[in-house]
Protein backbone atom coordinates (compact mmCIF):
# COMPACT_ATOMS: atom_id res chain seq x y z
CA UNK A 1 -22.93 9.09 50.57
CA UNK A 2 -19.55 10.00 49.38
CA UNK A 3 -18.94 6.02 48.45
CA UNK A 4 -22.04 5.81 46.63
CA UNK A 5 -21.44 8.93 44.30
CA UNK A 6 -17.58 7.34 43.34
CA UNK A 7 -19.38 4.18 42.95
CA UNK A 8 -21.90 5.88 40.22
CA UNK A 9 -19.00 7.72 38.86
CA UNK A 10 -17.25 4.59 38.12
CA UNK A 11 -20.32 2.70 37.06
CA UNK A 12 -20.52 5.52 34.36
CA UNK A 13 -17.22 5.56 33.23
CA UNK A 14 -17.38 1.58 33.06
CA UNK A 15 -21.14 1.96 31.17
CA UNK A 16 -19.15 4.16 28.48
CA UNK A 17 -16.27 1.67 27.95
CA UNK A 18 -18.63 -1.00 27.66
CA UNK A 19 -20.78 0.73 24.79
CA UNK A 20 -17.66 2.03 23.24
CA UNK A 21 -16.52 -1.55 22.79
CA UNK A 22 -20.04 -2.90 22.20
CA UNK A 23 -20.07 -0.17 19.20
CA UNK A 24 -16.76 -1.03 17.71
CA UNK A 25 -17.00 -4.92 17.94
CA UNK A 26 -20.74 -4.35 16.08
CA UNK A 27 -19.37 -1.73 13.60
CA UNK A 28 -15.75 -3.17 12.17
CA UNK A 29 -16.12 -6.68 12.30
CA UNK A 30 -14.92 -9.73 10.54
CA UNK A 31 -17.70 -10.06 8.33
CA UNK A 32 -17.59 -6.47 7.20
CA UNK A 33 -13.89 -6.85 6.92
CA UNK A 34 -14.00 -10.00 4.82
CA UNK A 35 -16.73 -8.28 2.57
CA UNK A 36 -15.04 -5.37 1.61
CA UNK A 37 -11.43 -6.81 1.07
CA UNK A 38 -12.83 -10.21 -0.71
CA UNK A 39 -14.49 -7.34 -3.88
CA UNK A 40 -11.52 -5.03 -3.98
CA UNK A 41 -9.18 -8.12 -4.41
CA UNK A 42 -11.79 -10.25 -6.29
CA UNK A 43 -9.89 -11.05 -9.71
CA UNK A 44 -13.57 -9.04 -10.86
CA UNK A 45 -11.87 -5.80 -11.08
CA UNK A 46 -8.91 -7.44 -12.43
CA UNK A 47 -5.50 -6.09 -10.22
CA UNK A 48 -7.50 -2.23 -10.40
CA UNK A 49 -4.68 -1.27 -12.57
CA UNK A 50 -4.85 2.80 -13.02
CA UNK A 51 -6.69 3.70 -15.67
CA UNK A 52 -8.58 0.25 -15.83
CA UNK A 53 -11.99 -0.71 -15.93
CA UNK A 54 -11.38 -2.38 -13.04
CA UNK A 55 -10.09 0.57 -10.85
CA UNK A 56 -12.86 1.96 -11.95
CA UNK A 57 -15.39 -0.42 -10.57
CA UNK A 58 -13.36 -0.51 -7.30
CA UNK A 59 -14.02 3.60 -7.10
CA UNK A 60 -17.93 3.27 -7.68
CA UNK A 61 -17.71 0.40 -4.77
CA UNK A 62 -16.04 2.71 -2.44
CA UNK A 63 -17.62 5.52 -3.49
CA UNK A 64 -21.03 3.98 -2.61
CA UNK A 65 -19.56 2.57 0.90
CA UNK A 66 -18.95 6.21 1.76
CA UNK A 67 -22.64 6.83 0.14
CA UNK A 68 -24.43 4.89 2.25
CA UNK A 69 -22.72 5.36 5.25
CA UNK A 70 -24.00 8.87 5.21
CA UNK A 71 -20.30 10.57 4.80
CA UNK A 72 -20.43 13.77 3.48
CA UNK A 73 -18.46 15.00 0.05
CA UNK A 74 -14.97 16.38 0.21
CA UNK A 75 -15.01 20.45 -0.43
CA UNK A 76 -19.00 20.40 -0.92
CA UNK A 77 -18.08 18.29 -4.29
CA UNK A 78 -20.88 17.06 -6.30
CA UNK A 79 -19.81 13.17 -5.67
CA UNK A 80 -17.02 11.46 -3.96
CA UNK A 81 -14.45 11.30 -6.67
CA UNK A 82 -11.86 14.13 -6.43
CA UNK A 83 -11.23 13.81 -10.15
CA UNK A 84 -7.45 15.05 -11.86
CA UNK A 85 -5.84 14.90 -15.00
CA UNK A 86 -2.18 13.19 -16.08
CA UNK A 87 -0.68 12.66 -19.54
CA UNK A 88 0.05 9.43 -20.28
CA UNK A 89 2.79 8.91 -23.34
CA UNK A 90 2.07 5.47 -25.40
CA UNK A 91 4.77 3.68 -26.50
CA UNK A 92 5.61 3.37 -30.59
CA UNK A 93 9.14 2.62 -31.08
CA UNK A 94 12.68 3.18 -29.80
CA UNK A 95 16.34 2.65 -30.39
CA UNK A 96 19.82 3.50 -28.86
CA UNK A 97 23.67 3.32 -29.60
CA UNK A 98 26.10 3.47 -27.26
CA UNK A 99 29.76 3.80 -28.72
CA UNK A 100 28.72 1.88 -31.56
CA UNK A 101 27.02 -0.84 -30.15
CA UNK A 102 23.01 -1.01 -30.56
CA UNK A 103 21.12 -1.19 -27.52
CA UNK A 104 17.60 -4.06 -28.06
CA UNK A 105 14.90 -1.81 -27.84
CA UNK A 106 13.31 -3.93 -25.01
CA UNK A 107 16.17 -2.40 -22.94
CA UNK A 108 15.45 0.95 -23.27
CA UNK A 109 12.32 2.92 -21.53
CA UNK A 110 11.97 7.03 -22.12
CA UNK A 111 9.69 8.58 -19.92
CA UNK A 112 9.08 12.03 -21.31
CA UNK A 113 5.83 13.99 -22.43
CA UNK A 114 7.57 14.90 -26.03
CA UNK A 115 6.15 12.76 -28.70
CA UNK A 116 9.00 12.53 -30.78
CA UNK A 117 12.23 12.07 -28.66
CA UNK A 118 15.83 12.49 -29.53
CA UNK A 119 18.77 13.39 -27.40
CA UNK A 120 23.42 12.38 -27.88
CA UNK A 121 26.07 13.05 -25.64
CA UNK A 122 25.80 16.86 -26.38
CA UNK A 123 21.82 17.24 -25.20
CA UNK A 124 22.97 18.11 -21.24
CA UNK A 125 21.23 14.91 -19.77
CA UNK A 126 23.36 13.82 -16.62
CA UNK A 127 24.19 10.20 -16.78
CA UNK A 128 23.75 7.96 -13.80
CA UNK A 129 23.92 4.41 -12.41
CA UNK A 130 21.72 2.61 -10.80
CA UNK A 131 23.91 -0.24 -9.27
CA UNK A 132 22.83 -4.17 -8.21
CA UNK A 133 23.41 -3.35 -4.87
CA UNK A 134 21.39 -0.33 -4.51
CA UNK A 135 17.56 -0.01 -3.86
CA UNK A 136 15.76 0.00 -7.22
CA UNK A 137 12.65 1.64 -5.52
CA UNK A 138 14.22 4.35 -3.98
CA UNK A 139 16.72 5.24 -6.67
CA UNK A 140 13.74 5.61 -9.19
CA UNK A 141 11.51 8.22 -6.79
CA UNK A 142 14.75 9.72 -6.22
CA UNK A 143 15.08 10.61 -9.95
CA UNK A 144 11.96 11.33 -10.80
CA UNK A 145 11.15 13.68 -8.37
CA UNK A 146 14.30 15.62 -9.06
CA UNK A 147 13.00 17.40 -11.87
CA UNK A 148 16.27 16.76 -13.89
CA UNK A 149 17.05 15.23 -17.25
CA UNK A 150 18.61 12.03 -16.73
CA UNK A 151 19.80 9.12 -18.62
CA UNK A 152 19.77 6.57 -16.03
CA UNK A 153 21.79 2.94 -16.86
CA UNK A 154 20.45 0.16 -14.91
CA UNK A 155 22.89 -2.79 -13.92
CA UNK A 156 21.78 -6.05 -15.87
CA UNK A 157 21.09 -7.54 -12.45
CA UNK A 158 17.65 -5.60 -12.69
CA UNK A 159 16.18 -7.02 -15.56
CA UNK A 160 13.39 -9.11 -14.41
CA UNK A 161 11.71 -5.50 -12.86
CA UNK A 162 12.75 -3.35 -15.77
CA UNK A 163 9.48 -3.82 -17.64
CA UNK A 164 7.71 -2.34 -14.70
CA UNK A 165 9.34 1.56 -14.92
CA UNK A 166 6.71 1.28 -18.43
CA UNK A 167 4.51 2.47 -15.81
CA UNK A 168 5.96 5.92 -15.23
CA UNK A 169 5.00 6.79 -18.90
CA UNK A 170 1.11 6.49 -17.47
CA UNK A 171 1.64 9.39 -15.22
CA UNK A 172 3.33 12.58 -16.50
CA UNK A 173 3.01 16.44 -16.59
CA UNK A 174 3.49 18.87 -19.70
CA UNK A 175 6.71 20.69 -18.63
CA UNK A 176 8.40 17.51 -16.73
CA UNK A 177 11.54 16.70 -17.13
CA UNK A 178 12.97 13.69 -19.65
CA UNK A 179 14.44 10.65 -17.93
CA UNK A 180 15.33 7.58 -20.11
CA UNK A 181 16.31 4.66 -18.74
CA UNK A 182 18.61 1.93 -20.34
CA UNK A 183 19.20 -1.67 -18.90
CA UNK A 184 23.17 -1.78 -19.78
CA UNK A 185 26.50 -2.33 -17.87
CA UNK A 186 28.25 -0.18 -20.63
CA UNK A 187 29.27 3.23 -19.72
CA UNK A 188 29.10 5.21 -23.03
CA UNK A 189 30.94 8.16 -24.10
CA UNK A 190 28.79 8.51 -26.91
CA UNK A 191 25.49 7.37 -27.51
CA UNK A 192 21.49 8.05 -29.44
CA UNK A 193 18.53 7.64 -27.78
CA UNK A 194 15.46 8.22 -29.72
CA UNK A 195 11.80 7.41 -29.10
CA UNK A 196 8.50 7.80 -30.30
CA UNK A 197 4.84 8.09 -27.92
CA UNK A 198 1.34 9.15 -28.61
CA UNK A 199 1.12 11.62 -26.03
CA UNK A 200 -2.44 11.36 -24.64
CA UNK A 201 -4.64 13.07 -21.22
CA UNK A 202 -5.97 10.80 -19.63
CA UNK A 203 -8.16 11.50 -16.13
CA UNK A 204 -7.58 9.54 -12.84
CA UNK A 205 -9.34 10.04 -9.34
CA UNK A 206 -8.84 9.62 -5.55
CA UNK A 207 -12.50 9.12 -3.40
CA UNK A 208 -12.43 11.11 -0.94
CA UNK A 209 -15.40 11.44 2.31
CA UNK A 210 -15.46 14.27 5.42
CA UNK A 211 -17.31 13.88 8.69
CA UNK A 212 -16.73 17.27 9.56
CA UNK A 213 -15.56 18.43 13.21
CA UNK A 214 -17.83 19.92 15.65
CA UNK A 215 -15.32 22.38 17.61
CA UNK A 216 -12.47 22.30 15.27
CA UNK A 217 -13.63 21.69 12.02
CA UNK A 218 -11.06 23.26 10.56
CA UNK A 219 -8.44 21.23 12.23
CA UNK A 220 -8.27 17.41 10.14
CA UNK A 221 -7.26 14.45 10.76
CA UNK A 222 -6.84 12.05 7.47
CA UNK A 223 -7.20 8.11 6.92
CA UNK A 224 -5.61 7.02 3.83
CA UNK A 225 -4.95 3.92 1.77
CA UNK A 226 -3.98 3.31 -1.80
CA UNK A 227 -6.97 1.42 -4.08
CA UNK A 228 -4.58 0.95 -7.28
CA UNK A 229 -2.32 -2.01 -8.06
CA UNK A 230 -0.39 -3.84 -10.90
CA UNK A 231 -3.47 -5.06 -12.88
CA UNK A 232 -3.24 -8.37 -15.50
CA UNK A 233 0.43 -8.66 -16.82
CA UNK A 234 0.79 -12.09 -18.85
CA UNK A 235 4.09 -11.61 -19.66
CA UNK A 236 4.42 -12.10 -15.87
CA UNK A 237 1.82 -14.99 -14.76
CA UNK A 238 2.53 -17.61 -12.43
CA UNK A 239 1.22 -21.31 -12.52
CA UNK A 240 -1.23 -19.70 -15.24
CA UNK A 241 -2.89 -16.62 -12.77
CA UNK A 242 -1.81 -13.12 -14.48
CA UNK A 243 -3.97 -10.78 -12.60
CA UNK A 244 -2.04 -9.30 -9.72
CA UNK A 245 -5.05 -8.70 -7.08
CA UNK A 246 -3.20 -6.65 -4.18
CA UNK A 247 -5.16 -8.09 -1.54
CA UNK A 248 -2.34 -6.93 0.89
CA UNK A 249 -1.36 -4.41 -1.47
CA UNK A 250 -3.22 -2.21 -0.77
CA UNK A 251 -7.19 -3.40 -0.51
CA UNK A 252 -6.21 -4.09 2.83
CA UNK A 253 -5.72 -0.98 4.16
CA UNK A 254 -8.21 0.51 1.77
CA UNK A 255 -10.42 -1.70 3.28
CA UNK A 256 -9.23 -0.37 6.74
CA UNK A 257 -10.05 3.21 5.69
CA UNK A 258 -13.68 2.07 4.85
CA UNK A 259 -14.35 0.71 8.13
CA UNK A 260 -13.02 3.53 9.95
CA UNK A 261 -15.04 5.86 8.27
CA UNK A 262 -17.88 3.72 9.62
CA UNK A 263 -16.94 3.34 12.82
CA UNK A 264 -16.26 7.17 12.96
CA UNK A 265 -19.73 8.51 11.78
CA UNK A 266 -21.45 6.10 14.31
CA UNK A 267 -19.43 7.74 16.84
CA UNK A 268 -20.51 10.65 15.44
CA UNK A 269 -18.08 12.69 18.38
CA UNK A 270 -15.26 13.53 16.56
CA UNK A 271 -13.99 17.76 17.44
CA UNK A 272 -11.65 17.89 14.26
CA UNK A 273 -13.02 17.18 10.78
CA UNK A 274 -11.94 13.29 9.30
CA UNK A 275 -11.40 13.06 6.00
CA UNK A 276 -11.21 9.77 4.14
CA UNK A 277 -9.35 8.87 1.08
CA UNK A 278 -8.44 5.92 -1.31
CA UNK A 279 -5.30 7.21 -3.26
CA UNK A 280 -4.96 6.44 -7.07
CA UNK A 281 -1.69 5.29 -8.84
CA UNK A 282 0.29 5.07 -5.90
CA UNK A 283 1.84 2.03 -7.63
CA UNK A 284 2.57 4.48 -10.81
CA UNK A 285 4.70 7.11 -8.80
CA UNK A 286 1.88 8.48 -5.99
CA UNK A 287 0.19 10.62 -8.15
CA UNK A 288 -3.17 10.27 -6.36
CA UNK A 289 -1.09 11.21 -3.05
CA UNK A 290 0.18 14.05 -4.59
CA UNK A 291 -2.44 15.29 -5.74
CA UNK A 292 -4.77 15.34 -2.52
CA UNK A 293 -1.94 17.05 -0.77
CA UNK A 294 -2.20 20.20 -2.71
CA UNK A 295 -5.83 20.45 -1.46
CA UNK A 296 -4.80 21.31 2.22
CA UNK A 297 -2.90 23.81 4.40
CA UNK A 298 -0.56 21.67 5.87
CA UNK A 299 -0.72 23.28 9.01
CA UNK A 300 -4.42 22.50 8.91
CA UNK A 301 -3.77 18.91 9.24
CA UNK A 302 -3.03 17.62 12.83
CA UNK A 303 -2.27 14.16 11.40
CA UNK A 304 -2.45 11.15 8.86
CA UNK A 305 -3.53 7.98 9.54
CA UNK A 306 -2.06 6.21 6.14
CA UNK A 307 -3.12 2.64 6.06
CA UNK A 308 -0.73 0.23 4.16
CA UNK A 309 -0.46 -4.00 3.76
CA UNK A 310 -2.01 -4.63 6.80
CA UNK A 311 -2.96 -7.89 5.83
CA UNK A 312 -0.53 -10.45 7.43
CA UNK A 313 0.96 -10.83 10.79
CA UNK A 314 4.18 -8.13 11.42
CA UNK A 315 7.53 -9.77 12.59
CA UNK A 316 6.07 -9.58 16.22
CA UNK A 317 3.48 -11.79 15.49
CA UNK A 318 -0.66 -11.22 16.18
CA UNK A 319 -2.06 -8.19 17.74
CA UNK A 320 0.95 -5.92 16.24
CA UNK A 321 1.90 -3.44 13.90
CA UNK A 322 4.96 -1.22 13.22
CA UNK A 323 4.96 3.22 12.25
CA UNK A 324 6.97 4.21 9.38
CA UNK A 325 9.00 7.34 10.99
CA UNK A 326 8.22 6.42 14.18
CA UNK A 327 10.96 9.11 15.96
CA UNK A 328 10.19 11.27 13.96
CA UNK A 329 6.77 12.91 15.85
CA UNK A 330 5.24 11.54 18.88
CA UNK A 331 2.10 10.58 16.80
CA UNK A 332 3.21 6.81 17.62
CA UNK A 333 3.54 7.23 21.60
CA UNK A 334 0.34 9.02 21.66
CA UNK A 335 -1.44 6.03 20.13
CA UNK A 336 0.42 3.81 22.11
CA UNK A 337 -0.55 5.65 25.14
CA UNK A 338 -4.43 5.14 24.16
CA UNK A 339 -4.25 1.42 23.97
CA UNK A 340 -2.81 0.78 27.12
CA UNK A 341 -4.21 -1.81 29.06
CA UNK A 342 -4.90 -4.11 25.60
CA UNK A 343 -2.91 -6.46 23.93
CA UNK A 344 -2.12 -4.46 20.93
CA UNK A 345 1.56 -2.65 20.36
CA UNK A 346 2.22 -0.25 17.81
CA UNK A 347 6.28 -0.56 17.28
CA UNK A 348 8.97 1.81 15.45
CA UNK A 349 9.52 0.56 11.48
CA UNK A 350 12.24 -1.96 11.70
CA UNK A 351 12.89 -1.75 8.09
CA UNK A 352 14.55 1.68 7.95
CA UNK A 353 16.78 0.81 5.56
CA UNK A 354 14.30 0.40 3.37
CA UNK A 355 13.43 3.99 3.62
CA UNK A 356 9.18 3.45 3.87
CA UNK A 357 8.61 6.46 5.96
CA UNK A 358 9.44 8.10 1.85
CA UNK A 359 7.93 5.36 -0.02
CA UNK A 360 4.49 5.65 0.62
CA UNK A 361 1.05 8.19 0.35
CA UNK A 362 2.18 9.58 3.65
CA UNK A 363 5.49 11.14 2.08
CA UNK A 364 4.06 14.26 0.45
CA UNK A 365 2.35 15.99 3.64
CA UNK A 366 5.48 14.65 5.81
CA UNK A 367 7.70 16.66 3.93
CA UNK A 368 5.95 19.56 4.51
CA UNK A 369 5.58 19.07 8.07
CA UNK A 370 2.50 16.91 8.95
CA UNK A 371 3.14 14.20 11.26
CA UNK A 372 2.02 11.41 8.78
CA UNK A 373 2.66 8.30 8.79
CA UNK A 374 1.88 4.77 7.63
CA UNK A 375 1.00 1.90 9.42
CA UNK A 376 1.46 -1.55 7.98
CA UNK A 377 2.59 -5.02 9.51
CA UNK A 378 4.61 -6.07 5.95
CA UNK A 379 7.81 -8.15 6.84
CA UNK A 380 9.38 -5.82 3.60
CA UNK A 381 12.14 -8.18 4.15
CA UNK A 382 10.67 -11.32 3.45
CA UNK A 383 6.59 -10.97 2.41
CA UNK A 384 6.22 -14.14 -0.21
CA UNK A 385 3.36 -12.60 -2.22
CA UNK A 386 4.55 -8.72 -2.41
CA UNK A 387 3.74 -7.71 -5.98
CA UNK A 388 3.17 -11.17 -7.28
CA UNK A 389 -0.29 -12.76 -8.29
CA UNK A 390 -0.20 -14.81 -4.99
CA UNK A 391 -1.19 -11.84 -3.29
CA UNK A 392 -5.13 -12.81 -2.57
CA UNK A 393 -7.64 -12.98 -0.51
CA UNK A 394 -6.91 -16.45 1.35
CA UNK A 395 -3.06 -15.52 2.04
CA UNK A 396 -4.38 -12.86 4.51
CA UNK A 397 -5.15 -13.45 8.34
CA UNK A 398 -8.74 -11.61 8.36
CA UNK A 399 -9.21 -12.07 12.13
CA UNK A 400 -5.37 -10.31 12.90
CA UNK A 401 -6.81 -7.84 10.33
CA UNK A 402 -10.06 -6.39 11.88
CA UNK A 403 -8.18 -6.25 15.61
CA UNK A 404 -5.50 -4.30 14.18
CA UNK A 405 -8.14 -1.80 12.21
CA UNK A 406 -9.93 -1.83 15.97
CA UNK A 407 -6.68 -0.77 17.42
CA UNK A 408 -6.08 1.97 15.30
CA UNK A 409 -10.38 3.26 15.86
CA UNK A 410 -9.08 3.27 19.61
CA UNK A 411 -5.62 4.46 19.45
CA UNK A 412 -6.72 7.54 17.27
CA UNK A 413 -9.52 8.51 19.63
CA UNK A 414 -7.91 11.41 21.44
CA UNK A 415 -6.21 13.42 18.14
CA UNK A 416 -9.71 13.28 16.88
CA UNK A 417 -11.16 14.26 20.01
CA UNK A 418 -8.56 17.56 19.99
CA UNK A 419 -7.02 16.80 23.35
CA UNK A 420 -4.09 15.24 21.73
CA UNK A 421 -2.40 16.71 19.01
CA UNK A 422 1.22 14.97 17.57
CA UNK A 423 4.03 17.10 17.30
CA UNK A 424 5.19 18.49 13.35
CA UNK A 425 7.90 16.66 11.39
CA UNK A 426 11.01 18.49 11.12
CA UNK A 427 10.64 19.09 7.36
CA UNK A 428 14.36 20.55 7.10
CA UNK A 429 15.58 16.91 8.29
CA UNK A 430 13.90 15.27 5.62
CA UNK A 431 15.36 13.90 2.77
């Protein structure tokens, strides 16, 4: 008798398995991934640029995934789209002088919500270099966010990406701070910068979904993934293509976040409350990111699932994926822990010096404690079509893709669940 109740016992526990898997091979499948990622990269909504028509087509889309999938609205909203406002400063005109010498206004980019700008030597703006053997990236969010006045010189080595900072003037606040930047190897001791804008509001939005938790609904969990990108530049086409899709970048792991939402509300088991999100003009400075962040307690959330470039194989090859800030919670052995016994490994960034773990929508909540993080499988040190038009649909391994969205429906199961719950960033280590 005793055999025959372990043998039910197992045949029970082996029953669940088997529907679990039966559920999540029906639910987030290669079909379903290929729809999803082949619209919000389809040169249709033309590189979803923020404050495009197209980024506006790719919210309704998502918006209407979440719709139909029966999610329910973030905060009792009346629709999906958590809506916020930014100022956005249009370029006029500009010119500089340093020490006499005329800087070409093409060199020169002010990003500052004052219409009509003017500062010298004498204005109190500290003057810093951004070197050719620094990180570009990281040197601008480390400005930016400093909430200083800077004049920043860039070393000539950066010119080919200076046109992109124009995108910082798309994404500013009434009482920020001035920063201009100036593509020069001259060091001045005296200088004019002056510049004119048509200082305009302008409204952006995140779409945001909830499945809320049964025992702990006040406890969440988050899955996130950016929905803007580059746009159409011409200036900037290659062999004759000028819209810059972001298949990898980041419909990929928006598309990730759509499926999981599925996947979830079939479940329909979770114990903490999942909310779902596809970040705005992350590309512009995070803004969308930001934004979101200010909605929670941060000691309400137990964890962030941030989806990013998921698209190709990692440096390990197939059935892999790395953790931005990996030691810095055990968010990453916990997931581990739940896939054991498959042929999936989640491994610790190996790009650290390229500081992701700071870079990405994850950032704002990990400074204030949340263990979030961002999972991606980018090689950020040699990923051909990285912000480049050559980042489309076919240059992505769909199959790789759906198994590693799988992996991350199983390896999240227990955090949702409550029994697991990842221990808090050290905020006074961060940077």
């Amino acid at each position: 008798m005793k055999c025959i109740k372990i043998y039910f016992l197992l045949a029970v526990l082996m029953s669940g398995q088997f529907a679990l898997a039966q559920s999540i091979d029906n639910i987030i499948t290669k079909s379903e991934t290929e729809r999803i990622e082949k619209y919000l990269s389809s040169d249709e909504l033309e590189g979803r640029k923020t404050f495009s028509k197209g980024i506006d087509k790719a919210a309704a889309f998502i918006a209407n995934e979440f719709e139909q999938t029966g999610l329910a609205k973030f905060k009792n909203s009346s629709n999906y789209l958590q809506s916020f406002t930014r100022m956005s400063a249009k370029f006029i005109n500009a010119s500089g002088n340093f020490d006499g010498t005329t800087i070409d206004q093409k060199n020169i980019i002010v990003v500052t919500p004052q219409a009509n700008f003017s500062i010298t030597e004498t204005s109190g703006y500290e003057l810093v270099k951004i070197n050719k053997e620094d990180n570009l990236n990281m040197a601008i969010r480390k400005y930016m966010g400093a909430g200083k006045n800077y004049l920043i010189l860039l070393d000539e080595s950066f010119a080919q990406n200076f046109g992109r900072l124009t995108n910082l003037k798309s994404n500013i606040t009434e009482n920020q701070k001035s920063v201009v930047f100036v593509l020069s190897n001259l060091t001045p001791t005296k200088f004019t910068i002056e510049a004119t804008h048509k200082i305009e509001s302008l409204n952006l939005a995140n779409v945001v979904s909830v499945i809320p938790g049964k025992s702990l609904p006040n406890e969440y969990v988050i899955f996130s993934g950016h929905y803007d990108h580059l746009g159409i530049n011409s200036a900037r086409a290659v062999n004759g293509d000028s819209i810059y899709n972001g298949a990898n970048d980041d419909a990929a792991g928006t598309t990730a976040m759509i499926l999981l939402s599925k996947y979830y509300k079939k479940l329909n088991n979770n114990e903490r409350t999942l909310v779902f999100a596809a970040f705005t003009a992350e590309e512009v400075g995070g803004f969308g990111a930001q934004y979101f962040s200010k909605q929670f307690d941060p000691a309400t959330v137990k964890a962030m699932f941030n989806l990013e470039m998921i698209g190709t194989e990692s440096k390990w090859g197939r059935n892999s994926a790395y953790i931005t800030g990996y030691e810095k919670t055990d968010m990453g052995a916990i997931l581990q822990k739940n896939l054991a016994g498959t042929a999936f490994t989640f491994y610790p960034d190996p790009y650290t010096d390229q500081n992701l773990f700071y870079r990405s929508d994850n950032a704002t909540l990990a400074r204030l404690g949340v263990p979030a993080h961002t999972i991606s499988t980018s090689k950020m040190d040699n990923e051909p079509n990285y912000h480049k038009p050559s980042d489309e649909f076919q240059t992505l391994d769909i199959d790789n893709m759906t198994e590693i969205i799988k992996a991350i429906a199983k390896s999240a199961q227990t955090i949702i669940s409550g029994k697991d719950t990842p221990t808090r960033v050290d905020a006074s280590q961060l940077k």
